[in-house]
PDB file of N, CA and C in Angstrom:
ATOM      1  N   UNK A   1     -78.451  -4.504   0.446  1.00  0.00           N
ATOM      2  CA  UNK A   1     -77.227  -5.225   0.689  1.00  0.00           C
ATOM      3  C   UNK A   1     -77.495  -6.310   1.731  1.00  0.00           C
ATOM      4  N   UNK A   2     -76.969  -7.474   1.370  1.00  0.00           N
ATOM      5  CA  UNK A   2     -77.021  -8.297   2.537  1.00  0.00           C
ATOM      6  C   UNK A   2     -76.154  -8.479   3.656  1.00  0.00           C
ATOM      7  N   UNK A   3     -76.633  -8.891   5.181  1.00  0.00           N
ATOM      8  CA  UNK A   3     -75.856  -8.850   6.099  1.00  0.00           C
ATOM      9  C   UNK A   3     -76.191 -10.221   6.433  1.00  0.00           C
ATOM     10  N   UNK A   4     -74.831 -10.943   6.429  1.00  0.00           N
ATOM     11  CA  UNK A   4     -74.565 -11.989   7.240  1.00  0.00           C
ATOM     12  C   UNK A   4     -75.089 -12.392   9.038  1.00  0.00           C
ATOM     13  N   UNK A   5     -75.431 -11.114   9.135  1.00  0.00           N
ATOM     14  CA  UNK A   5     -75.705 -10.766  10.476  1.00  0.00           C
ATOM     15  C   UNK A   5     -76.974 -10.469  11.004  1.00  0.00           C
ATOM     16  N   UNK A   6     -78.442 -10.826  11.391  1.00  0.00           N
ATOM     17  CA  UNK A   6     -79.594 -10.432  11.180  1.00  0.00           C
ATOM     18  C   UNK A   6     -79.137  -9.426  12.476  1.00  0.00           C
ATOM     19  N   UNK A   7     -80.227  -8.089  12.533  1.00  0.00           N
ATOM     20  CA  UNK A   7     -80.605  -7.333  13.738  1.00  0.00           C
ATOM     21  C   UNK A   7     -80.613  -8.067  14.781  1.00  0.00           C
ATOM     22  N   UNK A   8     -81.473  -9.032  15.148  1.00  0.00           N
ATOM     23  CA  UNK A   8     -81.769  -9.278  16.317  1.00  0.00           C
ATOM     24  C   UNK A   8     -80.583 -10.560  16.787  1.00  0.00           C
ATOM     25  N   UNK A   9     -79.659 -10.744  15.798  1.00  0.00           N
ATOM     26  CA  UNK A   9     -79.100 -11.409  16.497  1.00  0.00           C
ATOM     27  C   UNK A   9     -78.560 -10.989  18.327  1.00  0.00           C
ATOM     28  N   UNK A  10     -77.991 -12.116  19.202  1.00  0.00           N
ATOM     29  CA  UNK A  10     -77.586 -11.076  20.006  1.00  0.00           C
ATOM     30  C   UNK A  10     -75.934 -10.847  20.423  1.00  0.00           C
ATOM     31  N   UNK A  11     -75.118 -10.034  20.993  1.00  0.00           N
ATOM     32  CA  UNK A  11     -74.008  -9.867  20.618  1.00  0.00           C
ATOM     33  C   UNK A  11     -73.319 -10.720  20.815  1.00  0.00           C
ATOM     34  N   UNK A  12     -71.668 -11.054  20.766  1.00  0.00           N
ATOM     35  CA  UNK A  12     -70.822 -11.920  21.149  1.00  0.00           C
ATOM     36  C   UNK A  12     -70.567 -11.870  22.096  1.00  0.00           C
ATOM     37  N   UNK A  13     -69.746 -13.273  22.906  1.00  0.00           N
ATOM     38  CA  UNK A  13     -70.265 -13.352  24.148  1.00  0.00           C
ATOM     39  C   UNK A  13     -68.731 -12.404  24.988  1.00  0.00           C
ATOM     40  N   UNK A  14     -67.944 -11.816  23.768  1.00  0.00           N
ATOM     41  CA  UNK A  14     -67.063 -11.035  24.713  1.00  0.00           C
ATOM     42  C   UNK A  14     -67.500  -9.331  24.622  1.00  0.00           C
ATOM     43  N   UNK A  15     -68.142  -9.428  23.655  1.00  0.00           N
ATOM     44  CA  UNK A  15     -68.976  -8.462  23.772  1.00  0.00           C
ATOM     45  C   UNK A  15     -69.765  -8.043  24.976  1.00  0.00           C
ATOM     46  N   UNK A  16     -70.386  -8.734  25.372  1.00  0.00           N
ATOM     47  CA  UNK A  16     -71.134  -9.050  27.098  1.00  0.00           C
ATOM     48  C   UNK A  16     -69.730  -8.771  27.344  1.00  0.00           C
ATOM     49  N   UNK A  17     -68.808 -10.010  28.045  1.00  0.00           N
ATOM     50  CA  UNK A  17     -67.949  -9.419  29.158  1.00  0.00           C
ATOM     51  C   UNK A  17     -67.747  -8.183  29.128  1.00  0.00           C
ATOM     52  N   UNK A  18     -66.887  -7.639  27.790  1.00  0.00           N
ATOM     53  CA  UNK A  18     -66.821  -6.162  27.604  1.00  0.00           C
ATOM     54  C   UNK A  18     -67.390  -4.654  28.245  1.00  0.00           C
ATOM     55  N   UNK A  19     -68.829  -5.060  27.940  1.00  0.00           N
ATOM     56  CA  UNK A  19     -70.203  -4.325  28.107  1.00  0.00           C
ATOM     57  C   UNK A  19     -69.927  -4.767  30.062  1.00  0.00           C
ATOM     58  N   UNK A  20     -69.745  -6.005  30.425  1.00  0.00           N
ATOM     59  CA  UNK A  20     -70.223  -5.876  31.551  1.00  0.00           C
ATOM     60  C   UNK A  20     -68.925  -5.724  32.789  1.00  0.00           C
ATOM     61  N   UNK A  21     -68.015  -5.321  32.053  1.00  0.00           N
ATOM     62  CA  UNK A  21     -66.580  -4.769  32.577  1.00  0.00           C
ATOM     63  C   UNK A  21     -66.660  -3.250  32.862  1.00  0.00           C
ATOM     64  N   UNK A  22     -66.666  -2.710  31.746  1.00  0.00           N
ATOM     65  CA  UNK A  22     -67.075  -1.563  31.503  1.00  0.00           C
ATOM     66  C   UNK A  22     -68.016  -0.595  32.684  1.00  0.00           C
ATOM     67  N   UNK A  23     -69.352  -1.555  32.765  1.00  0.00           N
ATOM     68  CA  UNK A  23     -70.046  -1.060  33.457  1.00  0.00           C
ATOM     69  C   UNK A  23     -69.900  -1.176  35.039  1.00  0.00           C
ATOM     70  N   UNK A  24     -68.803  -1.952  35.414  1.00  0.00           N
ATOM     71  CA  UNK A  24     -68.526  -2.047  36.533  1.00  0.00           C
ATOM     72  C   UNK A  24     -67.554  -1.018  36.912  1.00  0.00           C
ATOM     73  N   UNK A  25     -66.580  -0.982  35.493  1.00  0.00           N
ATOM     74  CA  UNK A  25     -65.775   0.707  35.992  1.00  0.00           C
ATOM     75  C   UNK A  25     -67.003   2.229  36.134  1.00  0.00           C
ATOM     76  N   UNK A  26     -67.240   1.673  35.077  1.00  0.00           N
ATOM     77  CA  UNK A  26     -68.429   3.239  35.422  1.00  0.00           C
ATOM     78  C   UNK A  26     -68.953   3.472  36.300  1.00  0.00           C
ATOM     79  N   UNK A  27     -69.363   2.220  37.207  1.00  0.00           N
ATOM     80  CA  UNK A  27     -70.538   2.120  38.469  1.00  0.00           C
ATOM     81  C   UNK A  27     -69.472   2.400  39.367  1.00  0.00           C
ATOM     82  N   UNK A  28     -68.217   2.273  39.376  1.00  0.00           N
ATOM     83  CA  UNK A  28     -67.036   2.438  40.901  1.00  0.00           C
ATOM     84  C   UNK A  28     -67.354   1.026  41.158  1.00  0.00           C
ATOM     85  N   UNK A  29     -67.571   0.048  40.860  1.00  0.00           N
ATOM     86  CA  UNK A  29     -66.992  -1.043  41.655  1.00  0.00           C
ATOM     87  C   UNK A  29     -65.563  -1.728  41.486  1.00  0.00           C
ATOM     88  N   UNK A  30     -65.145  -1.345  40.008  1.00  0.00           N
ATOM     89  CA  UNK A  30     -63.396  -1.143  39.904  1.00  0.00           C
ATOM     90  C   UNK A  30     -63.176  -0.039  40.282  1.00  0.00           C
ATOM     91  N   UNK A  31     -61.730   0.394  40.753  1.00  0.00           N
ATOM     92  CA  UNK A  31     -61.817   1.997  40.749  1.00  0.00           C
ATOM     93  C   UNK A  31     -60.536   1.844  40.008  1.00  0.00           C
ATOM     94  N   UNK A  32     -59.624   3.027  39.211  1.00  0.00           N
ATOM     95  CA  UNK A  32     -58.226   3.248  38.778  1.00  0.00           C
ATOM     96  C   UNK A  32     -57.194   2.418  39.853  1.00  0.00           C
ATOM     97  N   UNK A  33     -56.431   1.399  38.905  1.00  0.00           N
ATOM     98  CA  UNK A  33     -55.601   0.598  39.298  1.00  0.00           C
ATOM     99  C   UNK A  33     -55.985  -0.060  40.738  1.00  0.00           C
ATOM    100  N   UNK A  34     -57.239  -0.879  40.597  1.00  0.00           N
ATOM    101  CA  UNK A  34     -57.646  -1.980  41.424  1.00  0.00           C
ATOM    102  C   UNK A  34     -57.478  -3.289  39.939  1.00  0.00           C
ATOM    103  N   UNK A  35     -57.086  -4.327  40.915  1.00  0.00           N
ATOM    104  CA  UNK A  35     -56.621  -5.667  40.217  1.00  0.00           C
ATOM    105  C   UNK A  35     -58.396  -6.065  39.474  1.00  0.00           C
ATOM    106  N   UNK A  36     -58.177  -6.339  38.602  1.00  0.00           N
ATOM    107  CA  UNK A  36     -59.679  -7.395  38.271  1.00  0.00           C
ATOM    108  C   UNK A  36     -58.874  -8.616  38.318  1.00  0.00           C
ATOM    109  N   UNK A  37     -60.045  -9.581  38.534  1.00  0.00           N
ATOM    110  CA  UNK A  37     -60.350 -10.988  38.954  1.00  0.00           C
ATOM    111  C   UNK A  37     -59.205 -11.478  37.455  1.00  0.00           C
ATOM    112  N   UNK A  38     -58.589 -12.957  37.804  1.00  0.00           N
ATOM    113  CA  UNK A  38     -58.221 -13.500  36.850  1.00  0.00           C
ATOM    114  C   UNK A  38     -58.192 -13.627  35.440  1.00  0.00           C
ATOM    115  N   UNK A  39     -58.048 -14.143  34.341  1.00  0.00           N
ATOM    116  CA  UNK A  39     -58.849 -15.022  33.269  1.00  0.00           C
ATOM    117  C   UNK A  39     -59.370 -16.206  33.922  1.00  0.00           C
ATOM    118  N   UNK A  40     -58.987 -17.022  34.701  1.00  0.00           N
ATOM    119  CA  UNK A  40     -59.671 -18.268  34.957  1.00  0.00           C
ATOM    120  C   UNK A  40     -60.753 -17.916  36.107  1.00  0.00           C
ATOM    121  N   UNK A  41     -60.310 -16.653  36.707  1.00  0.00           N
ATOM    122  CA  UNK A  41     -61.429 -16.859  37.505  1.00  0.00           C
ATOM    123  C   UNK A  41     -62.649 -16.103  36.924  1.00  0.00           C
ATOM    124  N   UNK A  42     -62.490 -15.031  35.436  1.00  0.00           N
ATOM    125  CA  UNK A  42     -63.190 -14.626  34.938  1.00  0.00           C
ATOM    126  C   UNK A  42     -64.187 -15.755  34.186  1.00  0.00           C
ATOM    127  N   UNK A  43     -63.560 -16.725  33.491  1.00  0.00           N
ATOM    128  CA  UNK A  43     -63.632 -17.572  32.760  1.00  0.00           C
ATOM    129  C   UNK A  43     -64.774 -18.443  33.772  1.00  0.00           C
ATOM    130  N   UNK A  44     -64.639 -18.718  35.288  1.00  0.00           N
ATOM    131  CA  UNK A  44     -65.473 -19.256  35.953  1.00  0.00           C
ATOM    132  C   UNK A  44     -66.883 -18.550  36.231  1.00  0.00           C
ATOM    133  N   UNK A  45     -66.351 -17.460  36.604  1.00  0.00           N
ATOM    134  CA  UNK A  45     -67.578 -16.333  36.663  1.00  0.00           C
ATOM    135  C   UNK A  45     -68.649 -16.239  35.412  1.00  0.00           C
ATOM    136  N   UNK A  46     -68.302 -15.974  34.203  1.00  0.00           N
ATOM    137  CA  UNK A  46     -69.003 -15.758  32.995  1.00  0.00           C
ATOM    138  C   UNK A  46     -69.468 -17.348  32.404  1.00  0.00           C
ATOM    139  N   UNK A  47     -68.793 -18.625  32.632  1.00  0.00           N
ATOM    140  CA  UNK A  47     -68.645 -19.571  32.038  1.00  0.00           C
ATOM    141  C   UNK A  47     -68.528 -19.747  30.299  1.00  0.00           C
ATOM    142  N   UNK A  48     -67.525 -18.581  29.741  1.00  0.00           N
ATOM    143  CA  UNK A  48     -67.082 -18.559  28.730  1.00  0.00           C
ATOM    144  C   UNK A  48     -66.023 -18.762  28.497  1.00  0.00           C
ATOM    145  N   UNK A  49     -65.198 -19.328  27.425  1.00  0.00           N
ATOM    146  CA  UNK A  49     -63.708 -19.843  27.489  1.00  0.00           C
ATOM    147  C   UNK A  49     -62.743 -18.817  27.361  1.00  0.00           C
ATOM    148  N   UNK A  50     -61.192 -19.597  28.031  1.00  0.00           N
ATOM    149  CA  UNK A  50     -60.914 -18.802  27.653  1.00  0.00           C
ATOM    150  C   UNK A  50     -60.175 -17.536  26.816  1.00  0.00           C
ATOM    151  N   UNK A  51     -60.601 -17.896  25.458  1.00  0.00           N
ATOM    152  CA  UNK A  51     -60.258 -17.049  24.318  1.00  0.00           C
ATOM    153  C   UNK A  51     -61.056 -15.993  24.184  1.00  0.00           C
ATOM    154  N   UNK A  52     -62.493 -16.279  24.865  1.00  0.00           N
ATOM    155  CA  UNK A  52     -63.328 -15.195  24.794  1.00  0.00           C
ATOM    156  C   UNK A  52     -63.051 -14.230  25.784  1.00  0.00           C
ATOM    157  N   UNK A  53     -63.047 -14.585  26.691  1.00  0.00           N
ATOM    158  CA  UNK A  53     -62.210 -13.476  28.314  1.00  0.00           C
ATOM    159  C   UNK A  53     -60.912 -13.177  27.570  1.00  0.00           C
ATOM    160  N   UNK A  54     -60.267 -13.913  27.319  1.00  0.00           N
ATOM    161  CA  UNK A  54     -59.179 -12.913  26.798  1.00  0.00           C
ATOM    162  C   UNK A  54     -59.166 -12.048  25.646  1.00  0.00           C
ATOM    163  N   UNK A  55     -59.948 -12.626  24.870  1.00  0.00           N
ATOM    164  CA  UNK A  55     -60.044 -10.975  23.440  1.00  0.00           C
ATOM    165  C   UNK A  55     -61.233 -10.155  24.167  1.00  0.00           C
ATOM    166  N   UNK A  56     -62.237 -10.015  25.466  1.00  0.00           N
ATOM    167  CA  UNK A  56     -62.508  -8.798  25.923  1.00  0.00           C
ATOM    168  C   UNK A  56     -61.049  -8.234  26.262  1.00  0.00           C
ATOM    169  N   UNK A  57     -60.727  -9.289  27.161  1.00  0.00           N
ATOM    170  CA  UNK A  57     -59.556  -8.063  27.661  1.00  0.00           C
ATOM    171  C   UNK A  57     -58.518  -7.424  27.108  1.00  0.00           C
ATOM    172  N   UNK A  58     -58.340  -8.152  25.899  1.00  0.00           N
ATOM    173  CA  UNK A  58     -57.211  -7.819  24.695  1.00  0.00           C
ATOM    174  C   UNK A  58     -57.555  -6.185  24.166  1.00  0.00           C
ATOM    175  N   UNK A  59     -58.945  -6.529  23.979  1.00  0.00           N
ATOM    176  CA  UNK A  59     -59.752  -4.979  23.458  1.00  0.00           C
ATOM    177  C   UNK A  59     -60.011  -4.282  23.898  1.00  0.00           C
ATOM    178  N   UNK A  60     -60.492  -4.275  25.622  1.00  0.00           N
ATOM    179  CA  UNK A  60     -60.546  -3.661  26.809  1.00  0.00           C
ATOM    180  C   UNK A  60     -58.774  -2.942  26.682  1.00  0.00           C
ATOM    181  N   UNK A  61     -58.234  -3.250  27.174  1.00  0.00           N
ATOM    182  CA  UNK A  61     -56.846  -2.942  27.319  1.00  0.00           C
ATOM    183  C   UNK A  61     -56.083  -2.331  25.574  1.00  0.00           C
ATOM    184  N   UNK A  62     -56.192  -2.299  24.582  1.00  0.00           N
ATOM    185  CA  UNK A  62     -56.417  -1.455  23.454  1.00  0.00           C
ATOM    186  C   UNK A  62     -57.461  -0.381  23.320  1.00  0.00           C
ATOM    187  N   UNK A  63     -58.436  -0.434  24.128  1.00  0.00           N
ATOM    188  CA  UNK A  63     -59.352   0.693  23.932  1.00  0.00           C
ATOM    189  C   UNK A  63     -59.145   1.728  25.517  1.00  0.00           C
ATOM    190  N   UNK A  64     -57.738   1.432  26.191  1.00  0.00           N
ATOM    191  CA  UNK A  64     -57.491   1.981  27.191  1.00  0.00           C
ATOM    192  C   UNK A  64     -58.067   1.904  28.498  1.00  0.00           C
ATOM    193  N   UNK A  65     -59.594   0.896  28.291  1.00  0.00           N
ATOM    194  CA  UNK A  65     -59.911   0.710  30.258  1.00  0.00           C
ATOM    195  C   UNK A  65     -59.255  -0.052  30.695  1.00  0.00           C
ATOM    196  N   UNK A  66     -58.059  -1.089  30.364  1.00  0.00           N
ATOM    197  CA  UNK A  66     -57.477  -1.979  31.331  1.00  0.00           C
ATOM    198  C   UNK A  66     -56.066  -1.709  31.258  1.00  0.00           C
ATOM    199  N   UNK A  67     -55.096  -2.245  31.634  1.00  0.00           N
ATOM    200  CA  UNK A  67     -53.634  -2.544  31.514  1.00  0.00           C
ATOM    201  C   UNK A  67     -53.453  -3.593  32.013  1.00  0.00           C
ATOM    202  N   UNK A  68     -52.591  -4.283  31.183  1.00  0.00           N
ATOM    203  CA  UNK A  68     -52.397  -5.755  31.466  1.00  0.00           C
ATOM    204  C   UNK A  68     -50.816  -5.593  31.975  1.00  0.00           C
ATOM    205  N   UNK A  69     -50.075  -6.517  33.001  1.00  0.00           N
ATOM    206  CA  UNK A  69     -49.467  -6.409  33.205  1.00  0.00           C
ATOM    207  C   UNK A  69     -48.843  -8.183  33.014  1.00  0.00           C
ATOM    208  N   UNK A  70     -47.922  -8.574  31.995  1.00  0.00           N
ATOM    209  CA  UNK A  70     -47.886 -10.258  32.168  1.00  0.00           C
ATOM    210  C   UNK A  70     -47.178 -10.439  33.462  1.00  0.00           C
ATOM    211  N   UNK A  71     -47.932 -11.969  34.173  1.00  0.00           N
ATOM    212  CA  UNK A  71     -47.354 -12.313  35.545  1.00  0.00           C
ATOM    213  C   UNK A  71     -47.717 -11.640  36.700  1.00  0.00           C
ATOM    214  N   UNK A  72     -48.487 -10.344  36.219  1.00  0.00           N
ATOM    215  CA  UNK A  72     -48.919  -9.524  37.402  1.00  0.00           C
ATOM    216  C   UNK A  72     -50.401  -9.668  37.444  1.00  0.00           C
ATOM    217  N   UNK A  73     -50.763  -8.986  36.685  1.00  0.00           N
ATOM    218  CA  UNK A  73     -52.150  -8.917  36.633  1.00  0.00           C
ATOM    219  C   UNK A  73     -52.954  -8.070  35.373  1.00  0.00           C
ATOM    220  N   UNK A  74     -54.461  -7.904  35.925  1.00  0.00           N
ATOM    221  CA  UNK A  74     -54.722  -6.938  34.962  1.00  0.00           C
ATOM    222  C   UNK A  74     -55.573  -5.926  35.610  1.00  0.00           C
ATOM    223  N   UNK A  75     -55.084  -4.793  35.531  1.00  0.00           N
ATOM    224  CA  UNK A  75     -55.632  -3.626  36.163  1.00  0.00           C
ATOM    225  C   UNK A  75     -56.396  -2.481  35.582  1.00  0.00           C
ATOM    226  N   UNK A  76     -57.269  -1.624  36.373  1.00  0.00           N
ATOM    227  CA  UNK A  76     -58.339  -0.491  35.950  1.00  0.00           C
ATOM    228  C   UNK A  76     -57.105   0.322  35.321  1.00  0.00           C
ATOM    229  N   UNK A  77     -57.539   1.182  34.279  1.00  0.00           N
ATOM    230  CA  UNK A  77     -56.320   1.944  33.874  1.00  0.00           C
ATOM    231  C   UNK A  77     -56.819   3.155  34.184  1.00  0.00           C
ATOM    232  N   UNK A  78     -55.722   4.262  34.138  1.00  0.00           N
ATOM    233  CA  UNK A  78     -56.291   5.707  34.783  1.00  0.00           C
ATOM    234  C   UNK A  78     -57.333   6.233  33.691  1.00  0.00           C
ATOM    235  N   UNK A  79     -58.608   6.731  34.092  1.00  0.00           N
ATOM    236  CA  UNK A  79     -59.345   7.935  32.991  1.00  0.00           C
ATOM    237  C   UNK A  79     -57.753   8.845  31.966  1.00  0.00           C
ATOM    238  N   UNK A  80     -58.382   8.598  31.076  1.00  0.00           N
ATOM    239  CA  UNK A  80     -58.010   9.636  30.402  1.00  0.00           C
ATOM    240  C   UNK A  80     -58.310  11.241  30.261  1.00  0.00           C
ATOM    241  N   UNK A  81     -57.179  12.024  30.848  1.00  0.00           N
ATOM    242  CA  UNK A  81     -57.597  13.503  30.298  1.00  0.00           C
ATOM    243  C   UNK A  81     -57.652  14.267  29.448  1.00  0.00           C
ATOM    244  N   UNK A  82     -58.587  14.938  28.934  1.00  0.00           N
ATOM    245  CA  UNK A  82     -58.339  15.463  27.816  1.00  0.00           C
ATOM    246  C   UNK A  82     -57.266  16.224  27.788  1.00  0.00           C
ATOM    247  N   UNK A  83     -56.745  16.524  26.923  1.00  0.00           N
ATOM    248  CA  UNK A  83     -55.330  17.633  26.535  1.00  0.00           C
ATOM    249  C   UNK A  83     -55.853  18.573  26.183  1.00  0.00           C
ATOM    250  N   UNK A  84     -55.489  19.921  26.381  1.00  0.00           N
ATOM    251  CA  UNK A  84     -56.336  21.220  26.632  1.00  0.00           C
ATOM    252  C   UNK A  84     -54.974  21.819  25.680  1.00  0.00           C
ATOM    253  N   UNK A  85     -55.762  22.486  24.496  1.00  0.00           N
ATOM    254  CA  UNK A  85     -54.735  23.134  23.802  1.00  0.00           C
ATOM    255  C   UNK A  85     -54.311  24.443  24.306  1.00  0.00           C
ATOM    256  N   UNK A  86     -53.518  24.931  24.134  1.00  0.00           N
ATOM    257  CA  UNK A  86     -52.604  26.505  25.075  1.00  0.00           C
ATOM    258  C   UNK A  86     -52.719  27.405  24.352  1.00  0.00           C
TER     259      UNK A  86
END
């Protein structure tokens, strides 16, 4: 089957932010409900536009590590606990 996509391509570039969001919650340098940096100031940091900072964070925040708040900000969201059946 063919893929439009070779292996070695390398990922998209919100893919990176993603990946490198992520790893900043994991490492504790976000912790649960600390503010992250802007879109524009993300957008300065990464020098990617910004549609790409915003569909990480669109997907970030659908896959539960962020919460966006409009006008406020966008924040670490709590770990999730598992639900323990009774």
């Amino acid at each position: 089957m063919y893929s439009s996509r070779s292996r070695s391509a390398p990922a998209p570039f919100y893919e990176t932010v993603k990946q490198d969001i992520c790893k900043k919650i994991a490492d504790g340098v976000w912790q649960p409900h600390d503010r992250i940096p802007s879109e524009a100031e993300l957008v300065a940091q990464y020098g990617f536009s910004r549609m790409t900072i915003n569909r990480a964070l669109r997907e970030l925040t659908d896959e539960g590590w962020l919460v966006r708040l409009q006008g406020v900000g966008t924040f670490v969201a709590e770990p999730k606990r598992p639900v323990r059946a009774v």
